[in-house]
Protein backbone atom coordinates (compact mmCIF):
# COMPACT_ATOMS: atom_id res chain seq x y z
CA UNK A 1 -124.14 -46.89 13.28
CA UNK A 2 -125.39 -48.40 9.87
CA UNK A 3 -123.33 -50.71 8.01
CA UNK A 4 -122.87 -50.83 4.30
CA UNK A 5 -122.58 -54.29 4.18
CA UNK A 6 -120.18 -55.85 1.49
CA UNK A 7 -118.85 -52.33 1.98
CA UNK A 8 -120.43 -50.65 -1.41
CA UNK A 9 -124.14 -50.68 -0.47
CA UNK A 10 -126.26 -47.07 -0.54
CA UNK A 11 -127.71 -46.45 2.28
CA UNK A 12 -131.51 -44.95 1.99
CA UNK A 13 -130.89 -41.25 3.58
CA UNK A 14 -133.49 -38.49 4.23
CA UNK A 15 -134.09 -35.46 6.24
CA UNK A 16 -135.88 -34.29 8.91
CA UNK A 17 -137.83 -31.25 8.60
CA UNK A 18 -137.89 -29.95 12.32
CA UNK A 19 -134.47 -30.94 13.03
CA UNK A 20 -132.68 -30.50 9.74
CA UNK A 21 -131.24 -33.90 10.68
CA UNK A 22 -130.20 -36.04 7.73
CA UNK A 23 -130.89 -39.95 8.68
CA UNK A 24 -130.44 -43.08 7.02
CA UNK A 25 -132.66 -46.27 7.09
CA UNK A 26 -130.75 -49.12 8.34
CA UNK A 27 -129.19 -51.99 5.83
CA UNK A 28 -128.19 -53.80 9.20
CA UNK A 29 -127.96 -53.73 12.89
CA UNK A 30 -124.53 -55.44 13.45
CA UNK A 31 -122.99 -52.13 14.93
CA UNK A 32 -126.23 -50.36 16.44
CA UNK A 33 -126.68 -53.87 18.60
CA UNK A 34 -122.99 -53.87 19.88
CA UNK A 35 -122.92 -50.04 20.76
CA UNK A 36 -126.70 -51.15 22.09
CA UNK A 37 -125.24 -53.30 24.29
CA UNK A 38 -123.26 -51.16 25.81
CA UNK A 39 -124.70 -48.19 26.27
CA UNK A 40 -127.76 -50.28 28.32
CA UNK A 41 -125.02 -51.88 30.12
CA UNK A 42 -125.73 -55.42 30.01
CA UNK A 43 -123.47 -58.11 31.21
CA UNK A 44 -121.38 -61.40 30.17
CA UNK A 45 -123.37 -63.67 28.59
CA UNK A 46 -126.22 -61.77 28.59
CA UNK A 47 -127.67 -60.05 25.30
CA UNK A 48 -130.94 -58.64 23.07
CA UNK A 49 -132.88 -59.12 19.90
CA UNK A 50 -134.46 -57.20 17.55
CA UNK A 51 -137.19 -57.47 14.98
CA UNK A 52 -135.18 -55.67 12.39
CA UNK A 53 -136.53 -54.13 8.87
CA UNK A 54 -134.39 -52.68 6.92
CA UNK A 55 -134.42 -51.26 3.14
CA UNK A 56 -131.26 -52.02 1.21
CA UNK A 57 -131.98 -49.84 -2.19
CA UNK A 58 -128.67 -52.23 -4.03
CA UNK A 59 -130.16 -55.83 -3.57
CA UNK A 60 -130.33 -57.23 -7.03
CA UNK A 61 -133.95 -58.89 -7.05
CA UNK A 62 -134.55 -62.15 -7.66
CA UNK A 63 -136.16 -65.60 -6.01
CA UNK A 64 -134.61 -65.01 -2.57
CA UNK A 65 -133.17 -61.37 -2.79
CA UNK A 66 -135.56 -58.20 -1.94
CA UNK A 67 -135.06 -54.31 -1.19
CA UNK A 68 -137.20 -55.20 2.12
CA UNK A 69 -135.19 -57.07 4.44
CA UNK A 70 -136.69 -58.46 7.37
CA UNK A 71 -134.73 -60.58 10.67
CA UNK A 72 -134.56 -61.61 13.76
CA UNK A 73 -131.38 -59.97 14.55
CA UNK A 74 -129.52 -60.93 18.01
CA UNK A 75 -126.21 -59.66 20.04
CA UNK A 76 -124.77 -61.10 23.17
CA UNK A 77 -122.00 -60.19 25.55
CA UNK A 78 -119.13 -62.95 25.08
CA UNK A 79 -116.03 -63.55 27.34
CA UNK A 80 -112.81 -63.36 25.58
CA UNK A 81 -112.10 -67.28 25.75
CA UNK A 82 -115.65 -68.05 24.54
CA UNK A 83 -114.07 -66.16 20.77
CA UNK A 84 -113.12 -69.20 18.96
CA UNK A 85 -114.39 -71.58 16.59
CA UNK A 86 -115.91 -74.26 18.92
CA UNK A 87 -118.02 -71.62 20.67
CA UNK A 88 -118.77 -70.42 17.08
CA UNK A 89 -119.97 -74.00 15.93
CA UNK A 90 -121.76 -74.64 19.46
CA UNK A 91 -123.77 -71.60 18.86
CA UNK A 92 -124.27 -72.87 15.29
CA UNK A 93 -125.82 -75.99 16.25
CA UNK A 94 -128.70 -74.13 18.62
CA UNK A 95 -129.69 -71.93 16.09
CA UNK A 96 -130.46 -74.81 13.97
CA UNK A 97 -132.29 -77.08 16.26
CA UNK A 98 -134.36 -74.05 17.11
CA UNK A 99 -134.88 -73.62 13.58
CA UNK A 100 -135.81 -77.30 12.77
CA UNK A 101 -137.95 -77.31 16.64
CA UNK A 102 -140.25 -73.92 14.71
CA UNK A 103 -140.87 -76.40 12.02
CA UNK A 104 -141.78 -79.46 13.58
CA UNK A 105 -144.56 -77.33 15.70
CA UNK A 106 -145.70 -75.67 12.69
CA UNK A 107 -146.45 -79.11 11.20
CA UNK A 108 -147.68 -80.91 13.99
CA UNK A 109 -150.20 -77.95 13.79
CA UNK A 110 -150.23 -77.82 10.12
CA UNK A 111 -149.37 -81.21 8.52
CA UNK A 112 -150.07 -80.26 4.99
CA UNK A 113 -146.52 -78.45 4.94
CA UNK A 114 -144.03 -81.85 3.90
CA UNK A 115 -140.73 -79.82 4.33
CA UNK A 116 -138.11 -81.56 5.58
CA UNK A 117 -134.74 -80.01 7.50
CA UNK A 118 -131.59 -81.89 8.39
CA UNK A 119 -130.54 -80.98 11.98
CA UNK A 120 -126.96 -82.63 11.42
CA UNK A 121 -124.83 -79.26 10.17
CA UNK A 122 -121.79 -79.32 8.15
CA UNK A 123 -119.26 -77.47 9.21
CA UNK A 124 -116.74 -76.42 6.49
CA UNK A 125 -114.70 -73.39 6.16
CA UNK A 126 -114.69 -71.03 3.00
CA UNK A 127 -111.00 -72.29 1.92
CA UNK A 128 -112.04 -75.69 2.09
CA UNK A 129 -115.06 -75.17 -0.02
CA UNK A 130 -113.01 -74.17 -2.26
CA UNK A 131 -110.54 -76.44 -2.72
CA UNK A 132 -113.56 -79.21 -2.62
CA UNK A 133 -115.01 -76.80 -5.44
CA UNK A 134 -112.07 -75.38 -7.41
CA UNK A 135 -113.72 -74.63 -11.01
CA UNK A 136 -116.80 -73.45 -9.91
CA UNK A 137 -117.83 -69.89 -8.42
CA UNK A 138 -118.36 -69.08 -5.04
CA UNK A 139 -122.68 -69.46 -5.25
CA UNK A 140 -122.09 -72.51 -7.26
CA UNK A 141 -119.61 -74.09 -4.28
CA UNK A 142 -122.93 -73.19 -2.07
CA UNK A 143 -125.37 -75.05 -3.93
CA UNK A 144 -123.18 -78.06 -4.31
CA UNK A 145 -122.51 -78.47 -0.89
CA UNK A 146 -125.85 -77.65 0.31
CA UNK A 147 -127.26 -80.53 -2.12
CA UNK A 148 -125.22 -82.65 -0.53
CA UNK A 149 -125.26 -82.03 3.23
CA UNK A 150 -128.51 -80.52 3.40
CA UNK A 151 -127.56 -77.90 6.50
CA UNK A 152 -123.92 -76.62 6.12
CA UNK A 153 -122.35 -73.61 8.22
CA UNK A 154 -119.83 -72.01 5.81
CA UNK A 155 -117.55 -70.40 8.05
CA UNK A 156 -114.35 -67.87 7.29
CA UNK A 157 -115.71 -65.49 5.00
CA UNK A 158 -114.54 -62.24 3.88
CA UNK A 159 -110.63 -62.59 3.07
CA UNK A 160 -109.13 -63.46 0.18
CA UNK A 161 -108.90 -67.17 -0.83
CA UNK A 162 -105.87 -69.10 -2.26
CA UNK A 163 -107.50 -68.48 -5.90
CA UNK A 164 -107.30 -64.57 -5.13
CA UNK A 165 -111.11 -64.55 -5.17
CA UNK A 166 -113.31 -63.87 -2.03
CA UNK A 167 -116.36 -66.56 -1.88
CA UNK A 168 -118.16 -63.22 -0.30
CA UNK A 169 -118.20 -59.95 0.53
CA UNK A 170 -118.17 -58.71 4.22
CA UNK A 171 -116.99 -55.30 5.74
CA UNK A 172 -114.30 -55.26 7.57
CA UNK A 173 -115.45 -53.70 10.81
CA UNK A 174 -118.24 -55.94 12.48
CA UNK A 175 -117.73 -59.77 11.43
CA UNK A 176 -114.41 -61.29 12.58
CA UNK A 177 -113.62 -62.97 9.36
CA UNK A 178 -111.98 -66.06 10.62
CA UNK A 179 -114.81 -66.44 13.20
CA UNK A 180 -118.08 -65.97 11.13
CA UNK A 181 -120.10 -67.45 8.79
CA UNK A 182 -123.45 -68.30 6.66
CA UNK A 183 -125.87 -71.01 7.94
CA UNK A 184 -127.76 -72.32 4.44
CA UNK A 185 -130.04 -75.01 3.63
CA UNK A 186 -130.83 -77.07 0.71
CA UNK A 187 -134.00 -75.56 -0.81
CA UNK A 188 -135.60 -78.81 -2.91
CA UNK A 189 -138.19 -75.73 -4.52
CA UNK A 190 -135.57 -73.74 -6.13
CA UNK A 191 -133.01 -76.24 -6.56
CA UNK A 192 -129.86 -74.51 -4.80
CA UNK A 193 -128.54 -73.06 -1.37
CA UNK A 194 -130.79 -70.85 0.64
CA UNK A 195 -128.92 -68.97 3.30
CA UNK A 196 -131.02 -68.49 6.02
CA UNK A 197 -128.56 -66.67 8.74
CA UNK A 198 -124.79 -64.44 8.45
CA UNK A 199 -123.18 -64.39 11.91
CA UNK A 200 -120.16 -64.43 13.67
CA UNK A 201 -117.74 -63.55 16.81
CA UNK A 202 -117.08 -59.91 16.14
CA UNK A 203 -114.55 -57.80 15.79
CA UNK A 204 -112.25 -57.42 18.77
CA UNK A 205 -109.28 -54.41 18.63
CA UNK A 206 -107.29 -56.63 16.96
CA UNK A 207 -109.25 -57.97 13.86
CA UNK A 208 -110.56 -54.37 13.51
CA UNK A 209 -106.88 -53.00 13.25
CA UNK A 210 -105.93 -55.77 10.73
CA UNK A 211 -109.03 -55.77 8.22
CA UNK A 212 -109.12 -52.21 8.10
CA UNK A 213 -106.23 -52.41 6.62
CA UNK A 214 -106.55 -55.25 4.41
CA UNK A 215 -109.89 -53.60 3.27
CA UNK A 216 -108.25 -50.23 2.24
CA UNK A 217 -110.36 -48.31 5.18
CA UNK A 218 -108.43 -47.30 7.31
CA UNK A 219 -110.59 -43.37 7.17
CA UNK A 220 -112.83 -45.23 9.61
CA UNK A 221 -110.33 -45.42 12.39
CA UNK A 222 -111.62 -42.05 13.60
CA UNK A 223 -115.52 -43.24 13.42
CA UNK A 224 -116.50 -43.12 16.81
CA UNK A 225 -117.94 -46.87 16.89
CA UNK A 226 -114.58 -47.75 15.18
CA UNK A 227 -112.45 -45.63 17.93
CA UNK A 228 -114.31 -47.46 20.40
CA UNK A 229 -113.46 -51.11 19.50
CA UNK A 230 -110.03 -50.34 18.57
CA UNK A 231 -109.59 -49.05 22.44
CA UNK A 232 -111.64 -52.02 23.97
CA UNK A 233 -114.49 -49.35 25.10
CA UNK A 234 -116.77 -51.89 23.48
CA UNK A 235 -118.13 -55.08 25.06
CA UNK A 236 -117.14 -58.35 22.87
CA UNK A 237 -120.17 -59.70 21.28
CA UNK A 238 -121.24 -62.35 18.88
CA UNK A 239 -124.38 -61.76 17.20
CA UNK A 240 -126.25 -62.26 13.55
CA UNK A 241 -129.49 -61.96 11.85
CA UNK A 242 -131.96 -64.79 10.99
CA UNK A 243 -134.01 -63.69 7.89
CA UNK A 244 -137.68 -63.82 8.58
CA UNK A 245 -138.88 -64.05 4.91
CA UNK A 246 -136.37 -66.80 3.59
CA UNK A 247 -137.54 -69.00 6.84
CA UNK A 248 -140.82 -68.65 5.77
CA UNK A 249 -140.22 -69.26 2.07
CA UNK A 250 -138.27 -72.21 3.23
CA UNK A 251 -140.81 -73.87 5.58
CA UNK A 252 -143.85 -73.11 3.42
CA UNK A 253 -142.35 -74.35 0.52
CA UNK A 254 -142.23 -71.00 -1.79
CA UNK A 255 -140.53 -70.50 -4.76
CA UNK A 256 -140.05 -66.23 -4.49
CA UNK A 257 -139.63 -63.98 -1.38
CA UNK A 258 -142.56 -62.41 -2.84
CA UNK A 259 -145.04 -64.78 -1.61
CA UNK A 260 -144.53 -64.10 2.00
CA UNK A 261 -143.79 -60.52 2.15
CA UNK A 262 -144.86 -57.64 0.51
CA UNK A 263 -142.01 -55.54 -1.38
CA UNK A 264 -140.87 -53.88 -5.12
CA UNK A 265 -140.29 -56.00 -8.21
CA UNK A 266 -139.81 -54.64 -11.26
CA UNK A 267 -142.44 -55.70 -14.41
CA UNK A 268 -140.46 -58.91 -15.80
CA UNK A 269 -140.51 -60.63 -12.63
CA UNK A 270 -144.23 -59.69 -12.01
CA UNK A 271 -144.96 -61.45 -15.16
CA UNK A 272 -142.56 -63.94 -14.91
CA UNK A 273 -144.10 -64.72 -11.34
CA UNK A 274 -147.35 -64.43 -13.48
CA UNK A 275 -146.97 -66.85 -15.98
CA UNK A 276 -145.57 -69.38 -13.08
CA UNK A 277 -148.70 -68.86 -10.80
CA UNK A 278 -146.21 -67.41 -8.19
CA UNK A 279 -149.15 -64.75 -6.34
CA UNK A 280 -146.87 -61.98 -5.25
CA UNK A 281 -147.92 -60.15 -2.21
């Protein structure tokens, strides 16, 4: 039930002495929450969250970027009409006002924090980006638009462009890659795009059956989860993960993940964060 992501990610494995089990620690819940969901049978429109931490031993460190991941994660049972992009974009837009409704009661209670959150999103999808974007790389696209619009919803990620490049990674069996996306937001401290959420309508029998493919995996056709979708055992869901740190860093105006969480850095960025008079936790 874990996921490996962009599809390359190590998992953190270890065993158990009285069982002789050999268990992982989760990178993500996007397939645990979906099985989750059905297995404690809950109905249409109807879903959970989870206060999800994770260790993902690949994450190149940096401002935003930890091995300790920490998120709100959610699933929820969707009808099959409700998988398409409006419901995608609806659900887009409450996720944000709840985002920028957290802030303004944090600073009515604390008005020493200035930040500032745009609750008009822009929606644009991963092609277009590009084509607004052509000579510059996929983060770069990100921070320009982000500078520009503030709140943007890239949606569509995970297939190949027109240029041949992806503008992201995603495995191919959770995400529905023409119905997901990243929510960022401009981040005035650090200069460029902070994504705050990844989400999307998941995979229904179809998409499953055709990424697979695309991704060069089809061996997981005869994973359990995987048999399950691609027989519509499996409820449809939409679901994602808001990260707990980044919103934090974002409303509290921080410059590293460091100063509002407690994780690994290696010595240049300890003295780098030194020299700055970033205190990491």
């Amino acid at each position: 039930m874990n996921d490996d992501l962009s599809g390359v990610e190590r998992a953190v494995t270890f065993d158990i002495k009285e069982t002789g089990n050999i268990v992982a620690v989760v990178q993500s819940l996007a397939k645990w929450k979906r099985m989750a969901l059905h297995n404690y049978k809950f109905s249409d429109g109807v879903g959970l969250y989870a206060d999800m931490n994770a260790i993902r031993r690949d994450e190149e460190l940096d401002n935003t970027h930890s091995v300790y991941v920490d998120q709100w994660d959610w699933e929820k049972i969707i009808l099959r009409e409700n998988r398409n992009i409006e419901y995608l974009y609806d659900t887009i837009n409450s996720i944000v006002g709840a985002m920028c409704d957290t802030l303004d009661e944090i600073k009515a209670q604390f008005p020493q924090i200035t930040t500032e959150l745009a609750r008009n999103v822009h929606f644009i999808t991963a092609q277009e980006l590009e084509d607004k974007y052509p000579n510059l790389s996929g983060k770069e696209r990100e921070d320009a638009i982000a500078k520009e619009y503030k709140t943007v919803f890239i949606s569509q990620i995970g297939g190949v462009l027109k240029s041949g490049e992806k503008h992201d990674g995603r495995a191919p069996d959770y995400d529905d890659w023409s119905l997901n996306g990243d929510i960022i937001f401009w981040n005035p401290i650090l200069g460029r795009a902070l994504e705050l959420s990844s989400m999307g309508i998941r995979v229904d029998a179809a998409a499953m059956d055709s990424q697979l493919s695309i991704a060069n995996c089809d061996a997981r056709r005869e994973l359990p989860f995987h048999k399950m979708v691609l027989s519509d055992d499996l409820p449809l869901t939409m679901g994602g993960g808001i990260g707990q740190s980044r919103l934090c860093m974002l409303f509290l105006g921080k410059a590293h993940v460091g100063e509002v969480q407690s994780s690994v850095w290696d010595d240049k960025t300890i003295k780098i964060c030194d020299d700055a008079g970033v205190v990491l936790l």
